[in-house]
Protein backbone atom coordinates (compact mmCIF):
# COMPACT_ATOMS: atom_id res chain seq x y z
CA UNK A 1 33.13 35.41 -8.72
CA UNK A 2 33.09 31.97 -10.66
CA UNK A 3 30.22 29.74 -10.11
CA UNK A 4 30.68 26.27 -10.44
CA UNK A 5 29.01 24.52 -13.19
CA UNK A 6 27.30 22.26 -10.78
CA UNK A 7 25.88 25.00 -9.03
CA UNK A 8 24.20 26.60 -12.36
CA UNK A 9 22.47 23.30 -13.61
CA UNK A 10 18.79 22.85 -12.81
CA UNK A 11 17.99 20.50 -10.01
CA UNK A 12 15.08 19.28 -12.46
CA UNK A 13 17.08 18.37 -14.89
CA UNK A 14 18.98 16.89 -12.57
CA UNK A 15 15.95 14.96 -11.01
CA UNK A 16 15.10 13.86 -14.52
CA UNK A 17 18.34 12.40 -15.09
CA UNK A 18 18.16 9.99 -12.01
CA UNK A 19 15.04 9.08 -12.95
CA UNK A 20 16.00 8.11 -16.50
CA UNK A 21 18.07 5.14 -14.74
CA UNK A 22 15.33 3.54 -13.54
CA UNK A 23 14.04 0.65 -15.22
CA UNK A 24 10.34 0.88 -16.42
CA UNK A 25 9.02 -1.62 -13.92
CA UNK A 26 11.11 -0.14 -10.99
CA UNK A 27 13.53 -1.94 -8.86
CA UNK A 28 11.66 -4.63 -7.27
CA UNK A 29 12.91 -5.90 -3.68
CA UNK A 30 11.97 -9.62 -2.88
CA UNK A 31 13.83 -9.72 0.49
CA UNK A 32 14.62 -7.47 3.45
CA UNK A 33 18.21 -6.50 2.34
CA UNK A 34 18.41 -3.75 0.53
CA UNK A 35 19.31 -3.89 -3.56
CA UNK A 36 19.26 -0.85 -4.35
CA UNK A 37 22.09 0.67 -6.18
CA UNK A 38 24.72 2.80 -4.77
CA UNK A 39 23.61 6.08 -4.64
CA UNK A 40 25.98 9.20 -3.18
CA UNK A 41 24.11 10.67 -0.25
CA UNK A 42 22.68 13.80 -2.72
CA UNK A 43 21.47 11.72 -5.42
CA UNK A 44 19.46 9.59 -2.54
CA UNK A 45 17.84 12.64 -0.60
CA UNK A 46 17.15 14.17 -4.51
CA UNK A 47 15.36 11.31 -5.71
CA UNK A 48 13.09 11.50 -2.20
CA UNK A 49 12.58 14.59 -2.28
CA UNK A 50 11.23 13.98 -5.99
CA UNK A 51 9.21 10.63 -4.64
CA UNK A 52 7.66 12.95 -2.34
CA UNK A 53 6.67 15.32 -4.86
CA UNK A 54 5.42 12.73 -7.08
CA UNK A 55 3.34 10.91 -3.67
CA UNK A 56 1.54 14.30 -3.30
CA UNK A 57 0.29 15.06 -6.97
CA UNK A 58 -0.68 11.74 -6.67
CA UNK A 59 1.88 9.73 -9.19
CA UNK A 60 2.21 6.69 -6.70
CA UNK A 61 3.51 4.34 -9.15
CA UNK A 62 6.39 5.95 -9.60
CA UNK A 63 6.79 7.49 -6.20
CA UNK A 64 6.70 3.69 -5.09
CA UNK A 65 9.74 3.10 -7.87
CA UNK A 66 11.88 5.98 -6.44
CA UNK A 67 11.00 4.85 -2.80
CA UNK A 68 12.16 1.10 -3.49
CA UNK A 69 15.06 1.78 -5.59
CA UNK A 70 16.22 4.83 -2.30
CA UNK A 71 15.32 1.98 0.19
CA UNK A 72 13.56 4.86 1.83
CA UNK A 73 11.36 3.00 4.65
CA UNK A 74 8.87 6.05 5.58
CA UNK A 75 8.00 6.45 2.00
CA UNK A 76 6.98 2.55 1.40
CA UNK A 77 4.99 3.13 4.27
CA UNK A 78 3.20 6.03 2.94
CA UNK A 79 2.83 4.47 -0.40
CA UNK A 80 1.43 1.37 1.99
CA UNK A 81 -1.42 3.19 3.43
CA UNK A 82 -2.30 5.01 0.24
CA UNK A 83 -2.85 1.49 -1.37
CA UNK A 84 -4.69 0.67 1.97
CA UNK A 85 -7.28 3.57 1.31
CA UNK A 86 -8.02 2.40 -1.81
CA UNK A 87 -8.57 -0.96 -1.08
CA UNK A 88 -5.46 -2.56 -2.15
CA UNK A 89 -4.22 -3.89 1.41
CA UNK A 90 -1.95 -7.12 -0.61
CA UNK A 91 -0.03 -4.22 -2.27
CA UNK A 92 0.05 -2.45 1.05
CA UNK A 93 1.33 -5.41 2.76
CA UNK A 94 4.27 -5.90 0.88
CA UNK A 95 5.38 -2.77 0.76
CA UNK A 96 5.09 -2.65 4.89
CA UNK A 97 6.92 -5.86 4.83
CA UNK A 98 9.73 -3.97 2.81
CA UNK A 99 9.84 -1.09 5.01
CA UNK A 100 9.77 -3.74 8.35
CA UNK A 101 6.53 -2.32 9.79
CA UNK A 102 5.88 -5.08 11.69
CA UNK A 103 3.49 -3.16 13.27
CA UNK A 104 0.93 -1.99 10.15
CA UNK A 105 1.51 -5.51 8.82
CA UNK A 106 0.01 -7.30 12.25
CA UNK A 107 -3.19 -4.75 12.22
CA UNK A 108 -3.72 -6.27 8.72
CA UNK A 109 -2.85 -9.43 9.56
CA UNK A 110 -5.72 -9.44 12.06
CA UNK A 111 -8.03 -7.74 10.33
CA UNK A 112 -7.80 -10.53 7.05
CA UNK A 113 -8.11 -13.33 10.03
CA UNK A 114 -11.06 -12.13 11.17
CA UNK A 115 -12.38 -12.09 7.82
CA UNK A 116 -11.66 -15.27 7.29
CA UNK A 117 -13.21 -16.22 10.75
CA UNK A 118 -16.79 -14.68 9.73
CA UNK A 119 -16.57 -16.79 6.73
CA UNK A 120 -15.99 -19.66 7.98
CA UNK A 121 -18.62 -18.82 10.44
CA UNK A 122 -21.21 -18.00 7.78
CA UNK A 123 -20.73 -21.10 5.93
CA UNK A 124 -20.41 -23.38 9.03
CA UNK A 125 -17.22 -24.34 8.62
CA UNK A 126 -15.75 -24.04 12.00
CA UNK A 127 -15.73 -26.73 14.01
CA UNK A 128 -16.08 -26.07 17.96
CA UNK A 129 -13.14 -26.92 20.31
């Protein structure tokens, strides 16, 4: 029986030639559409399933790059509430607004607002209507 070259290469080597394509800095997205290059259907579910891995040893920087360049929505949400455990809710915020969680980008919404309302309380800035 033959075995197909393919078939004998080492899906890490593999994983670290996808990776090699990505610019140092990642691919950013500034708007809703997706930029991300084509990718076949393999590559894509190889280079999440690598994000993942990289997510839980805790290598979110570059998980973050995979998940952007994939357009892979459940990952930049992931990556979104790590940053909002450790206290980095702008980064978590745009990467919710990337994935359209409207919802996780409203609770923060409201939290910052009321914030800003205690501020504004404490310093006596609000005026009563």
């Amino acid at each position: 029986m033959v075995k197909s070259v393919e078939k004998d290469r080492d899906p890490r080597k593999k994983d670290d030639e996808l990776l090699a394509h990505i610019p140092p800095g990642g691919f950013f997205r500034l708007t809703e559409r997706p930029s991300a290059p084509s990718l076949s259907q393999s590559d894509r579910v190889q280079l999440i399933r690598k994000g993942n891995e990289l997510l839980n040893r805790g290598e979110v920087d570059m998980a973050r790059k995979i998940f952007l360049t994939c357009d892979y929505k459940d990952g930049l949400v992931r990556v979104g509430d790590w940053y909002m455990k450790h206290d980095k809710p702008i980064d978590a915020i745009k990467l919710y607004y990337l994935s359209g969680n409207k919802r996780k980008i409203e609770s923060i919404t409201q939290k910052i607002a009321g914030i800003i309302r205690h501020w504004l309380h404490e310093e006596g800035n609000v005026r009563h209507e």
